[in-house]
PDB file of N, CA and C in Angstrom:
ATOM      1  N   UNK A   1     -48.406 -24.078  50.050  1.00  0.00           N
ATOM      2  CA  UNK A   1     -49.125 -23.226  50.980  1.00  0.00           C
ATOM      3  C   UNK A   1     -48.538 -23.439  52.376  1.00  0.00           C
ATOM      4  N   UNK A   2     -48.220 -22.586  52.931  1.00  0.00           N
ATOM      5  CA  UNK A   2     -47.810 -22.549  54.685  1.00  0.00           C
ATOM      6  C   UNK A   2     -48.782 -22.385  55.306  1.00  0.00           C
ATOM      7  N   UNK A   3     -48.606 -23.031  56.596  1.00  0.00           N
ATOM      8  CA  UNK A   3     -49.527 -23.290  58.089  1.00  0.00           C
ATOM      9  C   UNK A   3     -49.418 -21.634  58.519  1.00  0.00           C
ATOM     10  N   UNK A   4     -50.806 -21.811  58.769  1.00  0.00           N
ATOM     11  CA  UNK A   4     -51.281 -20.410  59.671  1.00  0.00           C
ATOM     12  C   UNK A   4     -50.506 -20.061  60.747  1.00  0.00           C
ATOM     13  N   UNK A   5     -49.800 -19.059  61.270  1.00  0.00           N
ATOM     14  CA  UNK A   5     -48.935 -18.843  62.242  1.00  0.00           C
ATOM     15  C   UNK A   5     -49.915 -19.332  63.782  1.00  0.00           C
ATOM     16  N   UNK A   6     -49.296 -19.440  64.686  1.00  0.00           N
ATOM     17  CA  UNK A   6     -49.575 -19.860  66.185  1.00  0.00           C
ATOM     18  C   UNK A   6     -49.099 -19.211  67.331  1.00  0.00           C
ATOM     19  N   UNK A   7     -49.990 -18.471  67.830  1.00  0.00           N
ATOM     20  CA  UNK A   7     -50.031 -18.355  68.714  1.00  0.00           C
ATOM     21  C   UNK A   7     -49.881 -18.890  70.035  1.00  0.00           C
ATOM     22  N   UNK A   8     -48.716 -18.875  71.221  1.00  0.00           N
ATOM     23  CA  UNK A   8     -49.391 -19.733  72.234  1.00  0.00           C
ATOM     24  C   UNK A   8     -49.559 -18.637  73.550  1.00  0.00           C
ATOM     25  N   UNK A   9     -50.627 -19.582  74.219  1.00  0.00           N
ATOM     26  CA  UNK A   9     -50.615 -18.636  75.630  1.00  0.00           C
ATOM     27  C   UNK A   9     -49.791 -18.151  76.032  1.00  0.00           C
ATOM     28  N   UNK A  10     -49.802 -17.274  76.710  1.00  0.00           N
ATOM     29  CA  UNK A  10     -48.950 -16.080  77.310  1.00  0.00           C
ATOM     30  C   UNK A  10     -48.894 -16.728  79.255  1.00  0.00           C
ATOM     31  N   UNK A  11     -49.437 -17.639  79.561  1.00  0.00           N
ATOM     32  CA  UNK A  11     -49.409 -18.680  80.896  1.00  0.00           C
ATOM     33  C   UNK A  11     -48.167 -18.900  81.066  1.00  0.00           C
ATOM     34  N   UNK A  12     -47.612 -18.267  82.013  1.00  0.00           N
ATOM     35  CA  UNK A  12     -46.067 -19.061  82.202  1.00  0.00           C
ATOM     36  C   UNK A  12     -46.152 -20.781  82.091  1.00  0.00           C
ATOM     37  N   UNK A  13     -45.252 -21.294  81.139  1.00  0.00           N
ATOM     38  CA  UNK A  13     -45.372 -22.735  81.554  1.00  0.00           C
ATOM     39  C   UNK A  13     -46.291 -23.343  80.590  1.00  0.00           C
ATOM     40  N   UNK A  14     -47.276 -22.285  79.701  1.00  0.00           N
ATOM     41  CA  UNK A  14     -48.114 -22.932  79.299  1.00  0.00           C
ATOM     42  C   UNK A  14     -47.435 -22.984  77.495  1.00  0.00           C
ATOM     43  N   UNK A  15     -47.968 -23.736  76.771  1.00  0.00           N
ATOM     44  CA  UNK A  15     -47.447 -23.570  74.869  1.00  0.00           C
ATOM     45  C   UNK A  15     -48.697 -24.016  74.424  1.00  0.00           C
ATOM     46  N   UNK A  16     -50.190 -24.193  75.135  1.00  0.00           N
ATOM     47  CA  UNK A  16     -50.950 -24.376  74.401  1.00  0.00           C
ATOM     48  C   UNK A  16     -51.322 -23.232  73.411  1.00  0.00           C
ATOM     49  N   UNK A  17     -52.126 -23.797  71.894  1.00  0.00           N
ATOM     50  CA  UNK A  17     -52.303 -22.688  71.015  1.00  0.00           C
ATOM     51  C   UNK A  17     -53.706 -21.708  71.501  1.00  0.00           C
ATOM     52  N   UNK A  18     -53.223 -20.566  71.672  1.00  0.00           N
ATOM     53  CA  UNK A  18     -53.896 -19.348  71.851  1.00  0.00           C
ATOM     54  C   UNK A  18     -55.531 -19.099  71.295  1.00  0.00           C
ATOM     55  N   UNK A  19     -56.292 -19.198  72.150  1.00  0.00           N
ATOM     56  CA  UNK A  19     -57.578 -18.671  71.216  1.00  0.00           C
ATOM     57  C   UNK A  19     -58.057 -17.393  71.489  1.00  0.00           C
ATOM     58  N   UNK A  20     -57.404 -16.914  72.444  1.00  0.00           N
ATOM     59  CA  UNK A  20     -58.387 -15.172  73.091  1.00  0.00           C
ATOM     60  C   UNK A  20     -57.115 -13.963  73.337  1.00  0.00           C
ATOM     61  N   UNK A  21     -57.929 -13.325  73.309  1.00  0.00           N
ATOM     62  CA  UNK A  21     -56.831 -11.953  73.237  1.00  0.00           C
ATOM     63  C   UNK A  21     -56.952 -11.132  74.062  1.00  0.00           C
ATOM     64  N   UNK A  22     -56.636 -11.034  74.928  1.00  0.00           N
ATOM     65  CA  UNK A  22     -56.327 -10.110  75.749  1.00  0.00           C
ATOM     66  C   UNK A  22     -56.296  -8.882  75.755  1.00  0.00           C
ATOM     67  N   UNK A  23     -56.213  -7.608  75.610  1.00  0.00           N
ATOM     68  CA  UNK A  23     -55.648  -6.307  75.654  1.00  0.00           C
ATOM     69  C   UNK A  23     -55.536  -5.290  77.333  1.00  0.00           C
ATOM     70  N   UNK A  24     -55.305  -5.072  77.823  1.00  0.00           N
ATOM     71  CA  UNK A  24     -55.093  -4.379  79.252  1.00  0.00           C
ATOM     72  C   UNK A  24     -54.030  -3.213  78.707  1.00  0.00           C
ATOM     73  N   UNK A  25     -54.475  -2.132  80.013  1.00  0.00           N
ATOM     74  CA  UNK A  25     -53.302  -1.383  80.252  1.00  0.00           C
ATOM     75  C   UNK A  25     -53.414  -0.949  81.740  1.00  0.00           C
ATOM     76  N   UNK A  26     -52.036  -0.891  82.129  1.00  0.00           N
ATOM     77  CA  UNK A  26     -51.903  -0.470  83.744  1.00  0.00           C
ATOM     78  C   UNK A  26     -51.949   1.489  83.281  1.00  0.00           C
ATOM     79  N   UNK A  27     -53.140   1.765  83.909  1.00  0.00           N
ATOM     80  CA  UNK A  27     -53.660   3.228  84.077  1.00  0.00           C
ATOM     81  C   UNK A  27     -52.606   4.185  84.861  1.00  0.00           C
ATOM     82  N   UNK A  28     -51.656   3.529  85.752  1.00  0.00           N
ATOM     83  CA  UNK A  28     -50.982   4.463  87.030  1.00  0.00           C
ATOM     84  C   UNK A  28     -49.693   4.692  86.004  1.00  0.00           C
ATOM     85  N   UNK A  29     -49.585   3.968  84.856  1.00  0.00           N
ATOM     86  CA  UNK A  29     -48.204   4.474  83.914  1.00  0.00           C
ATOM     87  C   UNK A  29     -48.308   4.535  82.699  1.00  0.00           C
ATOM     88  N   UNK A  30     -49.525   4.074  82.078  1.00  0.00           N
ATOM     89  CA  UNK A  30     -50.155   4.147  80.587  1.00  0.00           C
ATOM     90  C   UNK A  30     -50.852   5.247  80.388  1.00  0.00           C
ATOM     91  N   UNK A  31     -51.169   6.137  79.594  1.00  0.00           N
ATOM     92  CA  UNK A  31     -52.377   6.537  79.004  1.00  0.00           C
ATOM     93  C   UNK A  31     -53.609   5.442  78.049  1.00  0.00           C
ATOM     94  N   UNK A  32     -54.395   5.893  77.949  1.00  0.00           N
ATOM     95  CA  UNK A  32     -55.809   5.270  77.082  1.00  0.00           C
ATOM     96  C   UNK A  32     -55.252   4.755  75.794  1.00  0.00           C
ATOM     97  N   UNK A  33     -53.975   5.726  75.345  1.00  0.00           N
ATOM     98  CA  UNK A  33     -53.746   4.979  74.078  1.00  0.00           C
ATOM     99  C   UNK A  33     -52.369   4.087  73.938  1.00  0.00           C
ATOM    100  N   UNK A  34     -52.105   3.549  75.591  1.00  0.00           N
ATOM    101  CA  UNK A  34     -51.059   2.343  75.338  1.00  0.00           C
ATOM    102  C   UNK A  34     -51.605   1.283  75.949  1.00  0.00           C
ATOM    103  N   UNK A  35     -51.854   0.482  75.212  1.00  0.00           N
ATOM    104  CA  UNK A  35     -52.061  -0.887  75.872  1.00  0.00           C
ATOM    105  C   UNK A  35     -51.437  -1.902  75.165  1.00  0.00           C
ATOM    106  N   UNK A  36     -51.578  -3.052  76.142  1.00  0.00           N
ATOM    107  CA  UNK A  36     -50.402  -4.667  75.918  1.00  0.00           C
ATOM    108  C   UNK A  36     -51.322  -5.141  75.600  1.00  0.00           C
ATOM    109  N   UNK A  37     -50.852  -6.494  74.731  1.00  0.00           N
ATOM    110  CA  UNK A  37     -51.902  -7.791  74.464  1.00  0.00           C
ATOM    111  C   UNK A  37     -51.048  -9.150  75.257  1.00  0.00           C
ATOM    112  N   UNK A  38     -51.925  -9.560  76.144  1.00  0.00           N
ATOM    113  CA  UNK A  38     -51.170 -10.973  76.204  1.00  0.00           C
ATOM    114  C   UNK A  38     -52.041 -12.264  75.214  1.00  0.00           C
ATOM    115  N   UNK A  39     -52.251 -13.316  75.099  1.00  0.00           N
ATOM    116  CA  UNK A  39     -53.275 -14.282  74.399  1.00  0.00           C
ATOM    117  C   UNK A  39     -53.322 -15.359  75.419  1.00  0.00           C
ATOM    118  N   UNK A  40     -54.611 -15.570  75.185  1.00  0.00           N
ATOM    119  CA  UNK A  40     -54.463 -17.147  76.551  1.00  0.00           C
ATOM    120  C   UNK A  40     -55.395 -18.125  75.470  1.00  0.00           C
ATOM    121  N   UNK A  41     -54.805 -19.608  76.075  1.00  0.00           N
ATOM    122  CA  UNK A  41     -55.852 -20.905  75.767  1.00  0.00           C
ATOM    123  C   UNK A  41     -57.211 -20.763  76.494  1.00  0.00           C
ATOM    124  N   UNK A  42     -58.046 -21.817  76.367  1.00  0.00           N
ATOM    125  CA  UNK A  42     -59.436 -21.910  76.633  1.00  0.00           C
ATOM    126  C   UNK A  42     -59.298 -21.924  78.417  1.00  0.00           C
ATOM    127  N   UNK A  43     -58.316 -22.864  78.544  1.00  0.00           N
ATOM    128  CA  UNK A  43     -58.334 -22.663  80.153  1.00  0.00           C
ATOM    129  C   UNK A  43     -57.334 -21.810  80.833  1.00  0.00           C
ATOM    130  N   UNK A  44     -56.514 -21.074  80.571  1.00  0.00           N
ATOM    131  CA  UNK A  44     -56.482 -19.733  81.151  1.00  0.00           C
ATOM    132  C   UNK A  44     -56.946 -18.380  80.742  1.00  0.00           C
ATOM    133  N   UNK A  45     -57.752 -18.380  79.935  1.00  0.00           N
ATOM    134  CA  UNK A  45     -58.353 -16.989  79.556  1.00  0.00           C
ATOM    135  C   UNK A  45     -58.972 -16.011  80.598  1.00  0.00           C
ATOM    136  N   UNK A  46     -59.915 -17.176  81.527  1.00  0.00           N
ATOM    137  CA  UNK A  46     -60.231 -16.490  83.089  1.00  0.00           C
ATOM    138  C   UNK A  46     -59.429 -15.758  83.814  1.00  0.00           C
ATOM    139  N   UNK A  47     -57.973 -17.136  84.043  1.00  0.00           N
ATOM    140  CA  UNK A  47     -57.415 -16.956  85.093  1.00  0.00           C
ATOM    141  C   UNK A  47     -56.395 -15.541  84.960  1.00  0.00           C
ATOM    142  N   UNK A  48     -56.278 -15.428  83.604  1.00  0.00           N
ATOM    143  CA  UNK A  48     -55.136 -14.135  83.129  1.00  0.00           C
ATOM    144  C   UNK A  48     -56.245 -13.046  83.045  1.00  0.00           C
ATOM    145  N   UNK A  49     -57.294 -13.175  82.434  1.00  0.00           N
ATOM    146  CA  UNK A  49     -58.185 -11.982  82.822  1.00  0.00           C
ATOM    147  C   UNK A  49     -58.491 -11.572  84.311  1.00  0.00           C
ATOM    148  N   UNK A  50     -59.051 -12.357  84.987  1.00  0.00           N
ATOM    149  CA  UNK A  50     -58.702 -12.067  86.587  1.00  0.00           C
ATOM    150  C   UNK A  50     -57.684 -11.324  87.339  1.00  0.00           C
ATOM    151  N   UNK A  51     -56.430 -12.276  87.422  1.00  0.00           N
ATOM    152  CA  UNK A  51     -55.362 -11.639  87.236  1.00  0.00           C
ATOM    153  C   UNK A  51     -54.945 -10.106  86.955  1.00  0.00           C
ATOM    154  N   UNK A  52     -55.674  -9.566  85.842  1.00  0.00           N
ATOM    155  CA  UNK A  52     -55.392  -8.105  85.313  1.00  0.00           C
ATOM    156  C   UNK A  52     -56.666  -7.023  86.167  1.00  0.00           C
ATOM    157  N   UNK A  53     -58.011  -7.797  86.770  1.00  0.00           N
ATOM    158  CA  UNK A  53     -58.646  -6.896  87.026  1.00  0.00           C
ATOM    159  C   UNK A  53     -58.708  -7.114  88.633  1.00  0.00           C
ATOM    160  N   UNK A  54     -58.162  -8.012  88.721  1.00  0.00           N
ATOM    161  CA  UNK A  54     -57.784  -7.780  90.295  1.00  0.00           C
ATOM    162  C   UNK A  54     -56.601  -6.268  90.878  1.00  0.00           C
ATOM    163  N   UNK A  55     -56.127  -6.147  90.077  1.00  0.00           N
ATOM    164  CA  UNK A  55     -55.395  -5.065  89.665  1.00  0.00           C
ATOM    165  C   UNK A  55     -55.666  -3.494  88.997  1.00  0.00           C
ATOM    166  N   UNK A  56     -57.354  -3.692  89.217  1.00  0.00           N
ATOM    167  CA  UNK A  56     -57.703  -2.648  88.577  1.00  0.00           C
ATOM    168  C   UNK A  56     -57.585  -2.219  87.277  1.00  0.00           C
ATOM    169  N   UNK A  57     -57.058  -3.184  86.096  1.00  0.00           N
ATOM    170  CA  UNK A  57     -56.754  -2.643  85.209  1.00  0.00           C
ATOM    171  C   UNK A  57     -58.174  -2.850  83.839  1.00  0.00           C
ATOM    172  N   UNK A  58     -57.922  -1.798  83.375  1.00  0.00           N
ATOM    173  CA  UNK A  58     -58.459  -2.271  81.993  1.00  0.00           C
ATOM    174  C   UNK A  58     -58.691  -3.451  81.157  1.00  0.00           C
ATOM    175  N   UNK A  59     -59.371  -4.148  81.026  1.00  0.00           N
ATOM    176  CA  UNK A  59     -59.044  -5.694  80.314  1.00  0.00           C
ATOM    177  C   UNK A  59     -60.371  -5.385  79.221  1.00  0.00           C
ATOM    178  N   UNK A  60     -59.678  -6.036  78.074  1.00  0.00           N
ATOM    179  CA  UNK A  60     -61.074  -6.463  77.495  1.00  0.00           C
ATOM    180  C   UNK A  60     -60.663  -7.296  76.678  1.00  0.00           C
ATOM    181  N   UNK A  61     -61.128  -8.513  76.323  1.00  0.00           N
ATOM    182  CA  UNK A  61     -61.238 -10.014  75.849  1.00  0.00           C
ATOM    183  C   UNK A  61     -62.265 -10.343  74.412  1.00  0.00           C
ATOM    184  N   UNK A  62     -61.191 -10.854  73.600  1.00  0.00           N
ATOM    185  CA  UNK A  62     -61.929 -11.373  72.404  1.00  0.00           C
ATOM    186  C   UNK A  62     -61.193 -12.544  71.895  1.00  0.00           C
ATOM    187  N   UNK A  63     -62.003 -12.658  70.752  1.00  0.00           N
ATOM    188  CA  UNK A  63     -61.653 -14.105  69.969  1.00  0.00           C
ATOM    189  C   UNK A  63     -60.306 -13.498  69.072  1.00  0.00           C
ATOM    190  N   UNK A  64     -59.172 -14.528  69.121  1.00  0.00           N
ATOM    191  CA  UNK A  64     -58.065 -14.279  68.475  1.00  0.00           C
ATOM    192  C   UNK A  64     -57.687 -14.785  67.300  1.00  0.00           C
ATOM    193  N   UNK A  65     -57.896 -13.634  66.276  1.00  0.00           N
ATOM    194  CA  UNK A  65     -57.971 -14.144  65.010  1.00  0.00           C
ATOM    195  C   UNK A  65     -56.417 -14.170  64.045  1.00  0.00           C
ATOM    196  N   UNK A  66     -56.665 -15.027  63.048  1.00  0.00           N
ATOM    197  CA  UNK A  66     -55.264 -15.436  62.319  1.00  0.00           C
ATOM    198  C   UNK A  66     -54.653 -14.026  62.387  1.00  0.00           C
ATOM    199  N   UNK A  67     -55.102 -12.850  62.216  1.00  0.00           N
ATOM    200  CA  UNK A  67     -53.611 -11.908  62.049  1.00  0.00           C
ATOM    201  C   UNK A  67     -53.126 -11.843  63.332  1.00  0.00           C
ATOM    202  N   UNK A  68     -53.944 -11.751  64.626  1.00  0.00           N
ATOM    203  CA  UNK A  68     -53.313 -11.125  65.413  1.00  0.00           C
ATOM    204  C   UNK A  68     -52.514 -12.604  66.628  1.00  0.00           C
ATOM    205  N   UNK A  69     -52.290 -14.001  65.632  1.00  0.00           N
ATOM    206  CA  UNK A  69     -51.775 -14.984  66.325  1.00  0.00           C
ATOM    207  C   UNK A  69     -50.402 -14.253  65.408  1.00  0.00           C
ATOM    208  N   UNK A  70     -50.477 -14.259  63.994  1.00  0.00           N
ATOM    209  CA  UNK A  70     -49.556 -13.558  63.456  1.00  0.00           C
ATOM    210  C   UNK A  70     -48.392 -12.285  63.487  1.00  0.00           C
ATOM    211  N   UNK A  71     -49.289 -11.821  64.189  1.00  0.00           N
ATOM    212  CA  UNK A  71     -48.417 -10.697  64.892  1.00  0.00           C
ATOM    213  C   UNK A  71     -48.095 -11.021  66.184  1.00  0.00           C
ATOM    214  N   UNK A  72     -48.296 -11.844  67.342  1.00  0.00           N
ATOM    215  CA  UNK A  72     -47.927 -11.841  68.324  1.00  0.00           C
ATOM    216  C   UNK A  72     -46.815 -12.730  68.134  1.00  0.00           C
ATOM    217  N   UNK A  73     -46.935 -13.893  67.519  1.00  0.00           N
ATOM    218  CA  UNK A  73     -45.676 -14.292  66.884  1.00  0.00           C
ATOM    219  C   UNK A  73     -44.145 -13.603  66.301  1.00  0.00           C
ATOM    220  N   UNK A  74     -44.608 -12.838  65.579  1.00  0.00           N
ATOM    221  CA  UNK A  74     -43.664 -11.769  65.210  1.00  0.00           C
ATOM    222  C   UNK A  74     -42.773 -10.980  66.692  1.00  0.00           C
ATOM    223  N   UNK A  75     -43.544 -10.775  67.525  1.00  0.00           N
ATOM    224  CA  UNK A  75     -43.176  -9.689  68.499  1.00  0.00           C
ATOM    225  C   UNK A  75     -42.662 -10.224  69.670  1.00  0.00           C
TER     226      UNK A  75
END
């Protein structure tokens, strides 16, 4: 059996493993149906969500589950 894939934060600097998910899109060059995922650890999940709505953007935040550590891995 193989180890569950891993995710790590998207924190410059950071490789802790990922628990939250991110999704945003910048509105002034996206439409509604493109948005990015970044993933953050327990202690930057704030600071990268902040980050995106200081900026006006779209954010919305959840718990990051085995597929989608799996796919961010991939990408």
């Amino acid at each position: 059996m193989t180890a569950p894939a891993r995710a790590d934060c998207s924190r410059a600097g950071c490789r802790t493993a990922a628990r939250w998910r991110i999704d945003w899109r910048n509105p002034r060059i996206h439409g509604a149906d493109r948005t990015k995922t970044w993933v953050a650890c327990d202690e930057h999940r704030d600071y990268l969500r902040d980050f995106l709505t200081a900026r006006d953007f779209p954010v919305s935040v959840s718990a990051l589950g085995a597929r989608d550590a799996s796919e961010r891995r991939m990408s």
